[in-house]
N, C-alpha and C. Protein backbone atom coordinates (compact mmCIF):
# COMPACT_ATOMS: atom_id res chain seq x y z
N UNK A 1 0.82 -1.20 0.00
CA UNK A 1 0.00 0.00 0.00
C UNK A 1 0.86 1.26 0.00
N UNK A 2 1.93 1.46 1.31
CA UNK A 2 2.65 2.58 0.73
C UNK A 2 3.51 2.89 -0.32
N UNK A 3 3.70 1.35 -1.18
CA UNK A 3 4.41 1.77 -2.35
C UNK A 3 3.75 2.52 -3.23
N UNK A 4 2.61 1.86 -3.31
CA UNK A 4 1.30 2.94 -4.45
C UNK A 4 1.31 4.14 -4.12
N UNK A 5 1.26 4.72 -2.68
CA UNK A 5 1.09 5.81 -2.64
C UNK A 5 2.30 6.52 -2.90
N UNK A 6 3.73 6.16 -2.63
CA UNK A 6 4.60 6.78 -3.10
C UNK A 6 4.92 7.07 -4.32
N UNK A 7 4.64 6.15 -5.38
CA UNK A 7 4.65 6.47 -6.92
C UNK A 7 3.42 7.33 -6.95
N UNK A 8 2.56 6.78 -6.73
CA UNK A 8 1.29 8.30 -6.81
C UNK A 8 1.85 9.60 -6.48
N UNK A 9 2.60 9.99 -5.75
CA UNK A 9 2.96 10.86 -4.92
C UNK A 9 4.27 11.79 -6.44
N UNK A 10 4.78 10.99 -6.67
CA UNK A 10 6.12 10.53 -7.78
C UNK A 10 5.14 11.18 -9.04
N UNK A 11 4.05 10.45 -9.55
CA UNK A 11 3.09 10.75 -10.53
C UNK A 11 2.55 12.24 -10.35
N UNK A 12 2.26 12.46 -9.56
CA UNK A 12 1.59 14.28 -9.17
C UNK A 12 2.84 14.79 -9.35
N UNK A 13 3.64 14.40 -8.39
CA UNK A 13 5.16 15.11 -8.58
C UNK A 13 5.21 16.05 -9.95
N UNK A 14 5.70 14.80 -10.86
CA UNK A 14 5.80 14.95 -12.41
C UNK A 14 4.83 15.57 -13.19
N UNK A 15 3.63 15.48 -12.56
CA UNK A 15 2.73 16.30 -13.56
C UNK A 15 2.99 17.93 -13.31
N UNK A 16 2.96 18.29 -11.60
CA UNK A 16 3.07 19.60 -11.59
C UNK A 16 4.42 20.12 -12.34
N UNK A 17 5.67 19.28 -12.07
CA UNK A 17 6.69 19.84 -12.33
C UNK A 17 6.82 20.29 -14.18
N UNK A 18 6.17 19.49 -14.74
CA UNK A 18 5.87 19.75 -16.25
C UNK A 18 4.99 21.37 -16.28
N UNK A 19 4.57 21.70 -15.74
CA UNK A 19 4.14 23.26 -15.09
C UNK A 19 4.77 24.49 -15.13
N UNK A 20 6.59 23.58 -14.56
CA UNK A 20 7.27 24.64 -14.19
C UNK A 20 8.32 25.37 -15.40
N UNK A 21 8.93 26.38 -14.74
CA UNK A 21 9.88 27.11 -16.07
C UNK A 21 10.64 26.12 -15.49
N UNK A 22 11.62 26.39 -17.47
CA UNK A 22 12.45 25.55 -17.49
C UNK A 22 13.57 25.57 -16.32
N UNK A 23 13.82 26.72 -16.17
CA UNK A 23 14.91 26.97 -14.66
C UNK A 23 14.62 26.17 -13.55
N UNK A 24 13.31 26.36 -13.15
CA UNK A 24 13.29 25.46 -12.26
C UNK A 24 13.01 23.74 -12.07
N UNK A 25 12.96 23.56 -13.94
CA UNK A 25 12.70 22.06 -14.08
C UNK A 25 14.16 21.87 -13.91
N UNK A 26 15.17 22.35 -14.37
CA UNK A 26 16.25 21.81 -13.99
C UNK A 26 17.25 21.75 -12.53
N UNK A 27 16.93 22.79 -12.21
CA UNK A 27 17.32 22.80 -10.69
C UNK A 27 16.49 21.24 -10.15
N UNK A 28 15.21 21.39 -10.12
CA UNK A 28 14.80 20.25 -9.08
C UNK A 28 14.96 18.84 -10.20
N UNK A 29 15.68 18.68 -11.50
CA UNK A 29 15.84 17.65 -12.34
C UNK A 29 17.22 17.03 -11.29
N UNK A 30 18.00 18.12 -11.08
CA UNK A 30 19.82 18.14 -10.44
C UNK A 30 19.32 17.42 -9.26
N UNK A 31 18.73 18.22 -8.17
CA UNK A 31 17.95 17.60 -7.08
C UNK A 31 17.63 16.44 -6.60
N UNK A 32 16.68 16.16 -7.80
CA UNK A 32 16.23 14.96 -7.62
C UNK A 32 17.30 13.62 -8.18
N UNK A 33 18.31 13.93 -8.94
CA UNK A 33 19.54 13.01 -9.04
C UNK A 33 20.33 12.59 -7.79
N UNK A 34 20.29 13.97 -6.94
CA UNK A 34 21.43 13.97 -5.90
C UNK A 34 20.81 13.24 -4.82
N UNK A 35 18.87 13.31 -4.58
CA UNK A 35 18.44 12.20 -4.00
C UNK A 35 18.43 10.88 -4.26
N UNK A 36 18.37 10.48 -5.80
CA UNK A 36 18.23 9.16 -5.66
C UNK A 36 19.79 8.69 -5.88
N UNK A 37 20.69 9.47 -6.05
CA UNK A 37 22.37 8.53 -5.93
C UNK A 37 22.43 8.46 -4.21
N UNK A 38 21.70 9.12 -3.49
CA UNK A 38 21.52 9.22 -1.63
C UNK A 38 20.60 7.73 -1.32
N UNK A 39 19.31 7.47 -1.99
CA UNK A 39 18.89 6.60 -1.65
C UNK A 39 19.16 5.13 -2.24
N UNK A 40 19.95 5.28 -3.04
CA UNK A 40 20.30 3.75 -3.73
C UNK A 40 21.72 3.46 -2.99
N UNK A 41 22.40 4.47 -2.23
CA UNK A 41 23.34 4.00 -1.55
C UNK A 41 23.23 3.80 -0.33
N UNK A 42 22.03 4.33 0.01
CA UNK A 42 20.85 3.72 1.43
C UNK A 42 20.67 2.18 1.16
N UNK A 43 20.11 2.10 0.07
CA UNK A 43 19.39 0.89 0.05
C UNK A 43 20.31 -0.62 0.06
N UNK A 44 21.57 -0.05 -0.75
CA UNK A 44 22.71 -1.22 -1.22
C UNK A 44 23.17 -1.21 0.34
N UNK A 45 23.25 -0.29 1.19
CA UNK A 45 23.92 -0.48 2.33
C UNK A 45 23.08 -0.65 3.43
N UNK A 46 21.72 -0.94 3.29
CA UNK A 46 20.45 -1.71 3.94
C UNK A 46 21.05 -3.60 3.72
N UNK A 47 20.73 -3.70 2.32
CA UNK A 47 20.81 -4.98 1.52
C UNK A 47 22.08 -5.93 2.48
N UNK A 48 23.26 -4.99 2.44
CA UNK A 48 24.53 -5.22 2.97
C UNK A 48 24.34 -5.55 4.09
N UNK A 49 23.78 -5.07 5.14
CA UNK A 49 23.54 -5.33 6.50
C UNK A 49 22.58 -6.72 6.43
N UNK A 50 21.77 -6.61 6.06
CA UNK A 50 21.30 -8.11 5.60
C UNK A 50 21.66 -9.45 5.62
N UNK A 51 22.37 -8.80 4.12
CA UNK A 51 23.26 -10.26 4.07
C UNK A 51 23.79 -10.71 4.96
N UNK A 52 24.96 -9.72 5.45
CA UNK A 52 25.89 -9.48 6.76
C UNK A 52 24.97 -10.47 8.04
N UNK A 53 23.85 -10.42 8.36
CA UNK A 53 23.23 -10.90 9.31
C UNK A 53 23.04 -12.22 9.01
N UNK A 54 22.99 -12.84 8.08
CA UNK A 54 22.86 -14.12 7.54
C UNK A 54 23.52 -15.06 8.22
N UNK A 55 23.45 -16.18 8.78
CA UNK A 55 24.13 -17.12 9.28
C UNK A 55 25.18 -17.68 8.62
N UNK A 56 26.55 -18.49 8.32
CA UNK A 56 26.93 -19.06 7.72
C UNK A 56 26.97 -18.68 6.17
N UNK A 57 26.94 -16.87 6.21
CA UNK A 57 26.68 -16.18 4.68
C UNK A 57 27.57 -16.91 4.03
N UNK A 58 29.52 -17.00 4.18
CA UNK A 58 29.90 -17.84 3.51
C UNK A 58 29.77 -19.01 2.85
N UNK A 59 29.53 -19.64 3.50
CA UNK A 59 28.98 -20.64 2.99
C UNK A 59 27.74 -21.01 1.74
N UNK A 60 26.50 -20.12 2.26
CA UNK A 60 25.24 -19.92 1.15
C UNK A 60 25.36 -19.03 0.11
N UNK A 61 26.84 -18.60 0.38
CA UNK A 61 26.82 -17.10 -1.15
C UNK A 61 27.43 -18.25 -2.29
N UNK A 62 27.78 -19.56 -2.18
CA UNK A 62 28.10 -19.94 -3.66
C UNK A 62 26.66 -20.66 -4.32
N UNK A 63 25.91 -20.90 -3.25
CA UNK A 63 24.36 -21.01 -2.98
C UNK A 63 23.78 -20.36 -4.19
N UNK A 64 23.11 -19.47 -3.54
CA UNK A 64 22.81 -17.91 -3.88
C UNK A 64 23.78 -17.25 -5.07
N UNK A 65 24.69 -17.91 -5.30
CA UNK A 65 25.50 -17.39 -7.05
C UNK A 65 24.86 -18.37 -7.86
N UNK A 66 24.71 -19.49 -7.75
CA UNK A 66 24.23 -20.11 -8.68
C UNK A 66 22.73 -20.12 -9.04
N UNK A 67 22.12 -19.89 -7.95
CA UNK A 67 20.97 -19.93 -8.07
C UNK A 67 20.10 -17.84 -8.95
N UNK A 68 21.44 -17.12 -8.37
CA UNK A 68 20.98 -15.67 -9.50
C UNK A 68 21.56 -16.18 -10.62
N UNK A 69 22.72 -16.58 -11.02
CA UNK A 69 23.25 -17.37 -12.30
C UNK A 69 22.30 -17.79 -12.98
N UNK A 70 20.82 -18.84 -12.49
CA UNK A 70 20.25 -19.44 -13.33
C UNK A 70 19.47 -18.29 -13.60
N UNK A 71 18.39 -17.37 -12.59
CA UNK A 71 17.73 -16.70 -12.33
C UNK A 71 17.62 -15.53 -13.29
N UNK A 72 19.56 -15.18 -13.70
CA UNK A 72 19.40 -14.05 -14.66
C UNK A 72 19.99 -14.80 -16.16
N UNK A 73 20.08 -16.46 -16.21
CA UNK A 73 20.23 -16.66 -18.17
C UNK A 73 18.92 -17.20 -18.31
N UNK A 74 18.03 -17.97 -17.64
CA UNK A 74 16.73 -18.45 -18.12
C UNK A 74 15.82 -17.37 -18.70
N UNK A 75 15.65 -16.08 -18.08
CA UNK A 75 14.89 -14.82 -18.85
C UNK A 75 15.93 -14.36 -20.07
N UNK A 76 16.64 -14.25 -19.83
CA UNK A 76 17.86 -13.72 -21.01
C UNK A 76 17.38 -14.79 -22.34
N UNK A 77 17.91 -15.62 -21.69
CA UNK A 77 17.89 -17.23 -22.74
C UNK A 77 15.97 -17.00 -23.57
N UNK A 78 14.74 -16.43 -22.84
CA UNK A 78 13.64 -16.31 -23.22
C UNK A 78 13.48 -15.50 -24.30
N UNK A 79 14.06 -14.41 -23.75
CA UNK A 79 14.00 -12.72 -23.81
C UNK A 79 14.58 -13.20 -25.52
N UNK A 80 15.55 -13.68 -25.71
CA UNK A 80 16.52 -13.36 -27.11
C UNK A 80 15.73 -14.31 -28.07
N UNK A 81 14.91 -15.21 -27.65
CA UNK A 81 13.98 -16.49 -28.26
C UNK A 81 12.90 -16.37 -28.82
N UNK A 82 12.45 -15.18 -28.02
CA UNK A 82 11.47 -14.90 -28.33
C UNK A 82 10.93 -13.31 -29.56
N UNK A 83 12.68 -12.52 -29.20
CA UNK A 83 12.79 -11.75 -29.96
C UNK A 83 12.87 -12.18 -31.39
N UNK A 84 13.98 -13.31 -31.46
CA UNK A 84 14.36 -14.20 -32.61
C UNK A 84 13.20 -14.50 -33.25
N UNK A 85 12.25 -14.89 -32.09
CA UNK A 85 11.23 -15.41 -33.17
C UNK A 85 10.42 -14.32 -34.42
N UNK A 86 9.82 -13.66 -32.87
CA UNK A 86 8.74 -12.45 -33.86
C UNK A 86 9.59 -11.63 -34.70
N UNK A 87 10.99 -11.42 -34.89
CA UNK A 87 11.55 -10.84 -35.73
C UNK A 87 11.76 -11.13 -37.08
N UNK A 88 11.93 -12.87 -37.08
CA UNK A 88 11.71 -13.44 -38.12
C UNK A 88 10.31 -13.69 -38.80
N UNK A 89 9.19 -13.88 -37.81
CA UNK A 89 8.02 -14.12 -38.38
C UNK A 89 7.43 -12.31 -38.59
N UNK A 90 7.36 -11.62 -38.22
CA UNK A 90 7.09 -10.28 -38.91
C UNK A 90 7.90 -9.15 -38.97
N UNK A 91 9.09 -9.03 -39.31
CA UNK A 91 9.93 -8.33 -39.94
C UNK A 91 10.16 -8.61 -41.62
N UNK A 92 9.46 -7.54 -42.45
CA UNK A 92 9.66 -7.86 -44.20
C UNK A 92 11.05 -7.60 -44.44
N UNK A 93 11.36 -8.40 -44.81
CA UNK A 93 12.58 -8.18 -46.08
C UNK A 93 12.67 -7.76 -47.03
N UNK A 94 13.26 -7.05 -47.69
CA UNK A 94 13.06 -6.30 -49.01
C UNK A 94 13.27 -7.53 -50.24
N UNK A 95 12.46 -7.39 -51.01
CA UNK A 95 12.79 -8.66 -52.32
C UNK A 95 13.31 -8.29 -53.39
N UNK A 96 14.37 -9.32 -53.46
CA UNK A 96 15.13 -8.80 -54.69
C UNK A 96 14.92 -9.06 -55.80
């Protein structure tokens, strides 16, 4: 629930700011960079403490590599299969 409301919040954001002069779309464009390089180094160093708390982390991180290993080629492996396909079945070729 509070995620919705925060992108809602994100969504109004953006509409008013489309409102503003350009001066001040860019000032709060700068702004809003310097917050989110603040909160993604919040978050990676949330994540970190985490892990860190994990029992026997050594041990489960070759775990946990193999198991994102599969996690990120099975969509990849989809993703390119599926491009392959519809590219070939409706992309025209020019005839010579």
């Amino acid at each position: 629930m509070i995620e919705t409301l925060i992108m809602l919040v994100g969504v109004i954001a953006g509409y008013f700011m489309l409102r503003l002069k350009n001066s001040a779309q860019k000032n709060i464009a700068v702004l809003n960079g310097k917050v989110q390089v603040i909160i993604v180094a919040l978050i990676i160093f949330i994540m970190g403490v985490n892990l860190g708390s994990i029992d026997d982390f050594a041990q489960k991180m070759l775990t946990m590599g193999v198991q994102s290993l599969i996690f990120a080629i099975i969509p990849t492996a989809f993703s390119v299969g599926v491009v392959y396909f519809f590219s070939r079945k409706f992309i025209i070729r020019g005839h010579k």
